[in-house]
Protein backbone atom coordinates (compact mmCIF):
# COMPACT_ATOMS: atom_id res chain seq x y z
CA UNK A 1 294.79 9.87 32.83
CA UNK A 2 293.07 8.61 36.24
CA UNK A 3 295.64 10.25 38.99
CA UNK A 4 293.51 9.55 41.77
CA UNK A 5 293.64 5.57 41.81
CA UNK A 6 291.35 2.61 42.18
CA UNK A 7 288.49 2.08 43.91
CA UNK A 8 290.14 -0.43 46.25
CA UNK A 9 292.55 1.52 47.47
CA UNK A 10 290.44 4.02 48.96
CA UNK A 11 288.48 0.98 50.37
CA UNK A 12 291.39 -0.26 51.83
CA UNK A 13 292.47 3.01 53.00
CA UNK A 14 289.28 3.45 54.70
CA UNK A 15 289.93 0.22 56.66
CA UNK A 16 293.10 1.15 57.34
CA UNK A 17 291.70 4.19 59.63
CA UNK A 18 289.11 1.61 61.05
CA UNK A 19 286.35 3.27 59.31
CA UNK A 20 283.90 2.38 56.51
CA UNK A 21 282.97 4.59 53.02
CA UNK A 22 280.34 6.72 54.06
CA UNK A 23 276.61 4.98 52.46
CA UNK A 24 276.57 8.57 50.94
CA UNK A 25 279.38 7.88 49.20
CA UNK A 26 278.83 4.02 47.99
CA UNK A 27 275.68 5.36 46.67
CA UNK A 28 277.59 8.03 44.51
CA UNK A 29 279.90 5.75 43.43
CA UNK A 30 277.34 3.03 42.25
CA UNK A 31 275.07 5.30 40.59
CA UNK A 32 278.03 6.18 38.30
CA UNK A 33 278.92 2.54 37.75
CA UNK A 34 275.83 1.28 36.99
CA UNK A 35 275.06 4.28 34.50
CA UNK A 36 277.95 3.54 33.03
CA UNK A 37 277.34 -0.56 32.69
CA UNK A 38 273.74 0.74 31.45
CA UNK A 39 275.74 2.67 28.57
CA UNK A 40 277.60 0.01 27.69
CA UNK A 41 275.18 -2.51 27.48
CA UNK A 42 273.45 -0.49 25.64
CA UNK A 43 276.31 -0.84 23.24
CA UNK A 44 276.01 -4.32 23.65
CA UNK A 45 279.40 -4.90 25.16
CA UNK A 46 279.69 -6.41 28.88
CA UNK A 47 282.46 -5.83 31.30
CA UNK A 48 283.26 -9.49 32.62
CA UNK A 49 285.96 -8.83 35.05
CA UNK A 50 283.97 -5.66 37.06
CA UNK A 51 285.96 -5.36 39.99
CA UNK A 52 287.18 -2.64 42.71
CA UNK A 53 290.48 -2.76 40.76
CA UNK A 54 289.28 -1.89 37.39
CA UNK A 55 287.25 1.66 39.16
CA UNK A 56 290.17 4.43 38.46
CA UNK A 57 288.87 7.87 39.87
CA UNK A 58 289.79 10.55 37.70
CA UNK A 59 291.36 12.73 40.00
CA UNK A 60 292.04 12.47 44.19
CA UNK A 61 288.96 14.52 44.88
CA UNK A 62 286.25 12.94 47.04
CA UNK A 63 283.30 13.11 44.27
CA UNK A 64 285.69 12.73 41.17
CA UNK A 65 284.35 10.77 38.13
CA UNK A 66 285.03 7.33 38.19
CA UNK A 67 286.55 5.06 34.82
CA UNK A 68 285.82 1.75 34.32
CA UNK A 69 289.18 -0.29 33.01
CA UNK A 70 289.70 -3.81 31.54
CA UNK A 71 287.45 -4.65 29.38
């Protein structure tokens, strides 16, 4: 299970407070993505709906590992 939500929320959340994800912490979070979309292209299947609502985060940590949903 992914108990520590989407991606958007913690965007949102972020904006809420008036402050921005940290470039750290985009940079994290799209090195996982795109070695994930590297996998599964290697697989030769393509996500076509990759959005900040289909990136669940494992658990609520900061650094948790992210799951791509909704294919």
């Amino acid at each position: 299970t992914c108990e520590g939500g989407e991606l958007l929320e913690r965007i949102v959340s972020a904006q809420a407070r008036g402050k921005a994800l940290s470039e750290g912490y985009v940079a994290e979070l799209m090195k996982q993505m795109m070695n994930a979309l590297a996998y599964f292209h290697s697989q030769h299947v393509v996500h076509k709906d990759l959005k900040p609502e289909n990136i669940l985060f494992q658990d609520t940590s900061p650094h948790s590992p992210i799951k791509i949903i909704d294919f």
